[in-house]
C-alpha atoms as a PDB file:
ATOM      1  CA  UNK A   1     139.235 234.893   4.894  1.00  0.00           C
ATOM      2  CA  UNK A   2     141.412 231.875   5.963  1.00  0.00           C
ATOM      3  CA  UNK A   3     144.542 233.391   4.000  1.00  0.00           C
ATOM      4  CA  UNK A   4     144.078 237.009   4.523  1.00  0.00           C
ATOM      5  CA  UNK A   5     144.212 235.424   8.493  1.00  0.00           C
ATOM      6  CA  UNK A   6     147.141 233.574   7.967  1.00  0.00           C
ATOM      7  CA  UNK A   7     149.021 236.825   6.098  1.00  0.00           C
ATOM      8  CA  UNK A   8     148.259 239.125   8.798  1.00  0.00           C
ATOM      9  CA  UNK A   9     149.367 236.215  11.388  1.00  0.00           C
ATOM     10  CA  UNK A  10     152.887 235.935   9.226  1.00  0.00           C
ATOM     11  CA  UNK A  11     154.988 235.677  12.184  1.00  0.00           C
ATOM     12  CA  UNK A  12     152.880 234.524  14.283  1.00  0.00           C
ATOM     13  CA  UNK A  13     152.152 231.420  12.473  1.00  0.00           C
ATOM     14  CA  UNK A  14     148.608 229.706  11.656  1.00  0.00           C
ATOM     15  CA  UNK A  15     148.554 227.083  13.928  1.00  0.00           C
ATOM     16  CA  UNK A  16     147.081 227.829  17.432  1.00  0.00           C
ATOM     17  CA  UNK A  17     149.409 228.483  20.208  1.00  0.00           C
ATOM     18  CA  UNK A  18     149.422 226.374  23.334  1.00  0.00           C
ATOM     19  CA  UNK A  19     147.452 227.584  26.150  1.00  0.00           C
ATOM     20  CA  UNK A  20     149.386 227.135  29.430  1.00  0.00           C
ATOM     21  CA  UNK A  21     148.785 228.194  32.980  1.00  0.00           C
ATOM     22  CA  UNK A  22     152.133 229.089  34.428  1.00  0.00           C
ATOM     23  CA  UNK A  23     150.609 230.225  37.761  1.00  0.00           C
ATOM     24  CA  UNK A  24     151.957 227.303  39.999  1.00  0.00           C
ATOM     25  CA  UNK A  25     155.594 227.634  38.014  1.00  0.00           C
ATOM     26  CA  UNK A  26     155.643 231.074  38.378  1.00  0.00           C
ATOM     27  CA  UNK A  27     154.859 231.203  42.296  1.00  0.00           C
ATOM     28  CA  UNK A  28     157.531 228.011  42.998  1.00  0.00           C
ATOM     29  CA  UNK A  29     160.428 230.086  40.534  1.00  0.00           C
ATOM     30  CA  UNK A  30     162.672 226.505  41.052  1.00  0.00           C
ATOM     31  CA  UNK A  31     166.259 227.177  40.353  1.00  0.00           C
ATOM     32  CA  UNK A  32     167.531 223.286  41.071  1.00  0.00           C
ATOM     33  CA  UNK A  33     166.408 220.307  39.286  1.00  0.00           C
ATOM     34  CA  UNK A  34     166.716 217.050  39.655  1.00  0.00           C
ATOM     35  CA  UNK A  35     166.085 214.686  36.646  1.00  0.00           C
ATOM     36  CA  UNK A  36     164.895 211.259  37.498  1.00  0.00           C
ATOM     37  CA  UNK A  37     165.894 208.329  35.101  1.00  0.00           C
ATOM     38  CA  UNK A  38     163.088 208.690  32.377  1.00  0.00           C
ATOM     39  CA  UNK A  39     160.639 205.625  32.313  1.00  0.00           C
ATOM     40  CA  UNK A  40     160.881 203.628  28.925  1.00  0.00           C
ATOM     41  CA  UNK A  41     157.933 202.514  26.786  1.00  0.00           C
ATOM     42  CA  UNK A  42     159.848 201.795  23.493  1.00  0.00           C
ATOM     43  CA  UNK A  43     162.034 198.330  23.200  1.00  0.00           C
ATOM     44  CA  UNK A  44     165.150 199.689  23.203  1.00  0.00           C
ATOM     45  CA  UNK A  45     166.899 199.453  26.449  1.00  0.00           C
ATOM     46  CA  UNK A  46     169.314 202.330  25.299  1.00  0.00           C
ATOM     47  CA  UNK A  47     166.399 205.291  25.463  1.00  0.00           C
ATOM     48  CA  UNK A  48     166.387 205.956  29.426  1.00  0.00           C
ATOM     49  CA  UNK A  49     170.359 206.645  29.617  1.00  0.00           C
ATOM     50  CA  UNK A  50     170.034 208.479  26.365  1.00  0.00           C
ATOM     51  CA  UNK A  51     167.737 210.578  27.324  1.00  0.00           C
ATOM     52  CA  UNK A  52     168.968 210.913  30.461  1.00  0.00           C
ATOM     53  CA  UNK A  53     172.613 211.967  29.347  1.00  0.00           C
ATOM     54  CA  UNK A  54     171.521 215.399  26.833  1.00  0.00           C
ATOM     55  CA  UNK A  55     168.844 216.213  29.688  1.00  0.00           C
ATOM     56  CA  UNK A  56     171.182 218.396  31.486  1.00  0.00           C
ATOM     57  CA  UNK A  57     172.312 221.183  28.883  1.00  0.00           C
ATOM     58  CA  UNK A  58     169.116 222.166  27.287  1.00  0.00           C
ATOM     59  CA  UNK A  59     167.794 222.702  31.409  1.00  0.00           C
ATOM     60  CA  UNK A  60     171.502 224.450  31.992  1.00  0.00           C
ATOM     61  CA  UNK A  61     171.515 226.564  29.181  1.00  0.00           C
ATOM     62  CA  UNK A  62     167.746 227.648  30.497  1.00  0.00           C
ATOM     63  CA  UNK A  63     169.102 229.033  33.649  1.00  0.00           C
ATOM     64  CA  UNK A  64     168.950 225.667  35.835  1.00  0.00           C
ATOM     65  CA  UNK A  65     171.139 224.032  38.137  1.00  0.00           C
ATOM     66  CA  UNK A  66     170.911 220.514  37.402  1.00  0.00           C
ATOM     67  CA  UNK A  67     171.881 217.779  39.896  1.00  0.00           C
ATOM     68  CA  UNK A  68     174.717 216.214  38.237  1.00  0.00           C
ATOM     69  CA  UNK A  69     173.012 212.721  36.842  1.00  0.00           C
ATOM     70  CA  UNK A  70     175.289 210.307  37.523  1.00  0.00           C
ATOM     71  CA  UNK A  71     176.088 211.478  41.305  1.00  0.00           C
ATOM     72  CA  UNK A  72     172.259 210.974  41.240  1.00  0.00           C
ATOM     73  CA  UNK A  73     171.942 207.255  39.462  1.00  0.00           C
ATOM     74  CA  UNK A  74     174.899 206.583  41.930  1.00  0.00           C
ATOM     75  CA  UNK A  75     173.510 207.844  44.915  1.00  0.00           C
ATOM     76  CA  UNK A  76     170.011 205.274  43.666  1.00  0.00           C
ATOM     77  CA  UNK A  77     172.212 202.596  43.272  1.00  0.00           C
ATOM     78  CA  UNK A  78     173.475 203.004  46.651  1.00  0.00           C
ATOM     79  CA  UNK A  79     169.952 202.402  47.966  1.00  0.00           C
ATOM     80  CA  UNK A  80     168.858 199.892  45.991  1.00  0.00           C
ATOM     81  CA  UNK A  81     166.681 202.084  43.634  1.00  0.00           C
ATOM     82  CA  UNK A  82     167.645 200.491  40.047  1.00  0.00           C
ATOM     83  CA  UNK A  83     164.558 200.838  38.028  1.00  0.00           C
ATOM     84  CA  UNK A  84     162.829 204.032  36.606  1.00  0.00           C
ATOM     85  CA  UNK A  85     159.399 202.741  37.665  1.00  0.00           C
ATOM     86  CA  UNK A  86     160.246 202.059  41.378  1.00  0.00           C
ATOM     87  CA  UNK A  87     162.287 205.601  41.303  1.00  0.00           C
ATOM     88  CA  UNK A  88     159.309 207.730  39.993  1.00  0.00           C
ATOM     89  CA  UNK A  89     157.144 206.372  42.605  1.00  0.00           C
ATOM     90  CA  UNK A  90     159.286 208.024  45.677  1.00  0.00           C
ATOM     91  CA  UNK A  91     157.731 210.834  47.545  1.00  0.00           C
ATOM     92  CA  UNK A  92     158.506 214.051  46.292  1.00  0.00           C
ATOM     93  CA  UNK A  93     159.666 214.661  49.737  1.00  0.00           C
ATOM     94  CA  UNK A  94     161.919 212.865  50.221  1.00  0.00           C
ATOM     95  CA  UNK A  95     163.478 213.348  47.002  1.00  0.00           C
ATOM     96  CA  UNK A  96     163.747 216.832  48.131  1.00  0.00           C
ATOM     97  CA  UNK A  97     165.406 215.753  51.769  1.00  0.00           C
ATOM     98  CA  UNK A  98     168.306 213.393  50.098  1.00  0.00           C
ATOM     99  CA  UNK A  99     168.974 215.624  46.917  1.00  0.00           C
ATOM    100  CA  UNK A 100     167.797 219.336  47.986  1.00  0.00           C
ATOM    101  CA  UNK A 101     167.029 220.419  44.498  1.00  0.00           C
ATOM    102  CA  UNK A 102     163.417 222.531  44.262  1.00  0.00           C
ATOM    103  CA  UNK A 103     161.822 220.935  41.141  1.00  0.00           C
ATOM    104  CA  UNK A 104     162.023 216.872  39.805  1.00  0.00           C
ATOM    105  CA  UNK A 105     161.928 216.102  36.061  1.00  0.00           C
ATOM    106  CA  UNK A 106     159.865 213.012  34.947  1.00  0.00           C
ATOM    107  CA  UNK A 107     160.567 212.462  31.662  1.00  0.00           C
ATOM    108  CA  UNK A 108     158.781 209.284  29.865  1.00  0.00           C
ATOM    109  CA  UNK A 109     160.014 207.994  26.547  1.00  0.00           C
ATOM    110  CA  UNK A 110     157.868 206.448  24.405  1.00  0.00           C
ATOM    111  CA  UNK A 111     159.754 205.978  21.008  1.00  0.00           C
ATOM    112  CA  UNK A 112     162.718 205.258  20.439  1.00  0.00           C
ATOM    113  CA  UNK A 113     164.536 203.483  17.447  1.00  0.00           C
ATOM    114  CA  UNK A 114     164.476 203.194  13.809  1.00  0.00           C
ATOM    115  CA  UNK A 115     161.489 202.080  11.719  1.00  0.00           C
ATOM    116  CA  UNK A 116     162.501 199.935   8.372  1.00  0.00           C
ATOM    117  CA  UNK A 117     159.919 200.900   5.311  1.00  0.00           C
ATOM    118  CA  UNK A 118     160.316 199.725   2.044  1.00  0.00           C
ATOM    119  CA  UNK A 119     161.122 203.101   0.501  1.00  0.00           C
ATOM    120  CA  UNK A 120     162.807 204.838   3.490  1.00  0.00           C
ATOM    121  CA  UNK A 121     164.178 204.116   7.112  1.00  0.00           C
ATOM    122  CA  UNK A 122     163.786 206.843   9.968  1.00  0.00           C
ATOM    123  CA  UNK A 123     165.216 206.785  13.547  1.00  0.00           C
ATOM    124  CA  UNK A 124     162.331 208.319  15.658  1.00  0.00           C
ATOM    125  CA  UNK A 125     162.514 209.545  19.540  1.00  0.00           C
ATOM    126  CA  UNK A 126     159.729 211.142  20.947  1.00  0.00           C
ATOM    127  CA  UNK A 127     159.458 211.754  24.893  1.00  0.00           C
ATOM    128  CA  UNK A 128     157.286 213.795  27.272  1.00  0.00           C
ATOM    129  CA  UNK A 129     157.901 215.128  30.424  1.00  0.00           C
ATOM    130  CA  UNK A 130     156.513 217.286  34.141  1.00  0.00           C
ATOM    131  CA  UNK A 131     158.129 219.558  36.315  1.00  0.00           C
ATOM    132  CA  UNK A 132     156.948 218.535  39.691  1.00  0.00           C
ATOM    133  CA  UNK A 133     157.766 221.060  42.877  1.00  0.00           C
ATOM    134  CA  UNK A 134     159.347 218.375  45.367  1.00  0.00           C
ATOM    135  CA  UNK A 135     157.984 220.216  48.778  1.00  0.00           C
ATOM    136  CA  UNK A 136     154.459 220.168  47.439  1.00  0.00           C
ATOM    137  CA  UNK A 137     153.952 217.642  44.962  1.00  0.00           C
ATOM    138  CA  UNK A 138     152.530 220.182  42.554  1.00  0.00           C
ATOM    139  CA  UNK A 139     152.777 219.632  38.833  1.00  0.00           C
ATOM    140  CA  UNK A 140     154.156 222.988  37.729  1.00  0.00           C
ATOM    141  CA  UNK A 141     154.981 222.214  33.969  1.00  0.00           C
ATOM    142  CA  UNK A 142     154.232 219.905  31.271  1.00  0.00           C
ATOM    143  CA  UNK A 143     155.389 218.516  27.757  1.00  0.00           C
ATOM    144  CA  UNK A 144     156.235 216.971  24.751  1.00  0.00           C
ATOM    145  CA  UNK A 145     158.216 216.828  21.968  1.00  0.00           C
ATOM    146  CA  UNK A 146     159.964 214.212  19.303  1.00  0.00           C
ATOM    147  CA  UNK A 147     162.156 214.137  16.559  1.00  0.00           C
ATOM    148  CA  UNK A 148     163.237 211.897  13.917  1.00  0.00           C
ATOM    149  CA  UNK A 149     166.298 211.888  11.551  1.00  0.00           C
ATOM    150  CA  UNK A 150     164.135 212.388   8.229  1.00  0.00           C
ATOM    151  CA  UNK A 151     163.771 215.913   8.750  1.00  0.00           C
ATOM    152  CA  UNK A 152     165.092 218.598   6.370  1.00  0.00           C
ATOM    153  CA  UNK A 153     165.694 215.770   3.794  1.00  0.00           C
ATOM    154  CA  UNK A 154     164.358 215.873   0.027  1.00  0.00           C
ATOM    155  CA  UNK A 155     163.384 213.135  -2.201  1.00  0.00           C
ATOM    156  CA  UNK A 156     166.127 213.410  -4.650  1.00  0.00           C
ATOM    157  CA  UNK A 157     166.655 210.902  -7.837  1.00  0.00           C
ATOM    158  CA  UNK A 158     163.097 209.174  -7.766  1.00  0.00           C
ATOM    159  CA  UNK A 159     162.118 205.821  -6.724  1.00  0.00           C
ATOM    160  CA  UNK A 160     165.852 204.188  -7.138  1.00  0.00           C
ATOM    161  CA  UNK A 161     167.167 207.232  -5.257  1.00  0.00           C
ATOM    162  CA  UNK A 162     164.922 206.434  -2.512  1.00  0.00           C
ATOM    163  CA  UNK A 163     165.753 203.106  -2.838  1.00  0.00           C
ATOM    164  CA  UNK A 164     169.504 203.783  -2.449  1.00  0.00           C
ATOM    165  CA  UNK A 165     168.914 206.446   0.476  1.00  0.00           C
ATOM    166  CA  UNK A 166     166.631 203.430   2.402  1.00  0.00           C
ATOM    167  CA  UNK A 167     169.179 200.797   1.630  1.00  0.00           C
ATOM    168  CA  UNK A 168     172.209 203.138   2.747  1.00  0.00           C
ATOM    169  CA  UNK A 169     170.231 204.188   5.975  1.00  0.00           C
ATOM    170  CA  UNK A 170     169.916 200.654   6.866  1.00  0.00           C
ATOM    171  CA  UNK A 171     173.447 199.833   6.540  1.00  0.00           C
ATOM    172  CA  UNK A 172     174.561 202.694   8.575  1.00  0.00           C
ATOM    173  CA  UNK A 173     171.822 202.170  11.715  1.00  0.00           C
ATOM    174  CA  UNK A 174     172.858 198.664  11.529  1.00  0.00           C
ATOM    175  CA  UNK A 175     176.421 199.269  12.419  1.00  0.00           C
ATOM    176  CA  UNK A 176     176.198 202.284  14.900  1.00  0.00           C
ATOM    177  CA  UNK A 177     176.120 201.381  18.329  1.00  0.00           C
ATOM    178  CA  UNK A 178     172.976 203.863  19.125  1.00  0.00           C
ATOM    179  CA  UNK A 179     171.450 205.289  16.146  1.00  0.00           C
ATOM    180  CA  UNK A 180     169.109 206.932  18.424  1.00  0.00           C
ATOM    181  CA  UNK A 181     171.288 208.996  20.518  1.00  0.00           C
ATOM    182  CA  UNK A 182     171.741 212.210  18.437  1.00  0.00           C
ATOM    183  CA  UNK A 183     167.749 212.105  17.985  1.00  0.00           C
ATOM    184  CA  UNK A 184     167.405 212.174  21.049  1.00  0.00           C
ATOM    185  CA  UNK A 185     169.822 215.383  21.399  1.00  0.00           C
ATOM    186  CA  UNK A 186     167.409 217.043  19.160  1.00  0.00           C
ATOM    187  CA  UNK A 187     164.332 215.702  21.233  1.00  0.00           C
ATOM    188  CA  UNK A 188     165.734 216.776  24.790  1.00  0.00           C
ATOM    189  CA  UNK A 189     166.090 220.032  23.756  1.00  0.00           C
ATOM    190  CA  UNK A 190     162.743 220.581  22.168  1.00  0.00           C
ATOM    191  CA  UNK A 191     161.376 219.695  25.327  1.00  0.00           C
ATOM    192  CA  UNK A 192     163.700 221.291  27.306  1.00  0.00           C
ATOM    193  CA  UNK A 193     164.291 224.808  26.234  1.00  0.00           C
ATOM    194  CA  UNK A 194     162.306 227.959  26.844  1.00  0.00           C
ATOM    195  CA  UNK A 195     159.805 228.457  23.824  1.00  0.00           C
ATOM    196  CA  UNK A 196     156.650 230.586  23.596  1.00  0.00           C
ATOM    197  CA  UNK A 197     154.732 227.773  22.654  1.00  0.00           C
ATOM    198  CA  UNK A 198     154.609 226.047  25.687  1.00  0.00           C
ATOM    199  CA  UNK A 199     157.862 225.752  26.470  1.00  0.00           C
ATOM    200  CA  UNK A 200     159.760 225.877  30.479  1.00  0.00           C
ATOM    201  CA  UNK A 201     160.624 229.280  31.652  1.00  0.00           C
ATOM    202  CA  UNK A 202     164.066 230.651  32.029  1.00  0.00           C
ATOM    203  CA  UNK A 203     165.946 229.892  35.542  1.00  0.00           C
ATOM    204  CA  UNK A 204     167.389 232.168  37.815  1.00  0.00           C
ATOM    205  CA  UNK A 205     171.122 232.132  36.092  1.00  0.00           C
ATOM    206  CA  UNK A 206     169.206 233.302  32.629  1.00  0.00           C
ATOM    207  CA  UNK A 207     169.357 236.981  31.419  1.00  0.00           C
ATOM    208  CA  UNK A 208     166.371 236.484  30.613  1.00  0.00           C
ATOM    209  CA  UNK A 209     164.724 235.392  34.109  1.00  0.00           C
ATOM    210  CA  UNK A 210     161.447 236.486  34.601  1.00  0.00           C
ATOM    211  CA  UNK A 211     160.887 238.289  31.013  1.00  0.00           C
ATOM    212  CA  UNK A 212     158.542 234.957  30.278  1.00  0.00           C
END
């Protein structure tokens, strides 16, 4: 019963679909957002401005406007507003009355970095987020997603070739400045493109407004 199910679901895929109520989103229809600097629960000090800096095309390519982030951090800076924390905590309103965008992305990162194992080494960022309306307050979408730089590869030449590939992977995450930052690429735009698995909707600038 369980594969005849899964044959007749080929496209569809087995695995149950996220249930999401897109009422509040579809009745706000933002077309400006502004992305606060993500709060950071991992170690490394690089994940907020990582994050932060491959936030922007995923929610472009959507159909967004996107404050530009660094006139943002500046304009923070200018007021004394230099942590994540402290900057999440403002009132949505008066987010909206210094920036003027519709909708404010809080995105939280809560790995990032590379994990040494004895047969293997992977560089992990996962992150969450909510699209908050910033004249009511109202949560209007929510998310996660995470990647990791260990996907797509095969175990190829046994136990010394995993040996090797662990070894080499060390060498190389050792030496790069922010082994992290392409994961995170990959991670921002899971959680920031349109999907029908939970995903945002399309903006206004998107041929594909309002189809979702």
């Amino acid at each position: 019963m369980v594969v005849g199910a899964c044959v007749l679901a080929l496209f569809a895929g087995c695995a149950e679909r996220k249930s999401i109520d897109y009422s509040a989103y579809k009745q706000s229809r933002p077309k400006s957002i502004l992305i606060l600097p993500p709060l950071n629960e991992s170690p490394d000090v690089k994940a907020t401005y990582s994050m932060l800096s491959q936030a922007t095309y995923p929610l472009a390519e959507a159909g967004y406007y996107v404050m530009p982030v660094a006139l943002v951090d500046e304009t923070f800076r200018q007021n004394g507003m230099t942590t994540s924390a402290d900057i999440h905590q403002l009132p949505t309103a008066k987010l909206q009355e210094i920036f003027g965008a519709d909708a404010g992305l809080y995105v939280t990162v809560s790995d990032y970095g590379t994990r040494y194992m004895i047969l293997s080494s992977a560089t992990i960022v996962t992150a969450s987020a909510k699209l908050v309306d910033l004249k009511t307050g109202a949560t209007l979408w929510t998310g996660s997603a995470t990647a990791s730089s260990e996907e797509g590869r095969q175990n190829q030449g046994g136990l010394i070739g995993m040996l090797i590939t662990a070894a080499i992977n060390q060498v190389i995450s050792s030496v790069q400045d922010d082994a992290g930052y392409p994961i995170a690429g990959m991670t921002s735009a899971r959680l920031l493109s349109p999907n029908p698995n939970g995903g945002i909707l399309y903006g206004p600038r998107s041929p594909k407004y309002g189809t979702d």
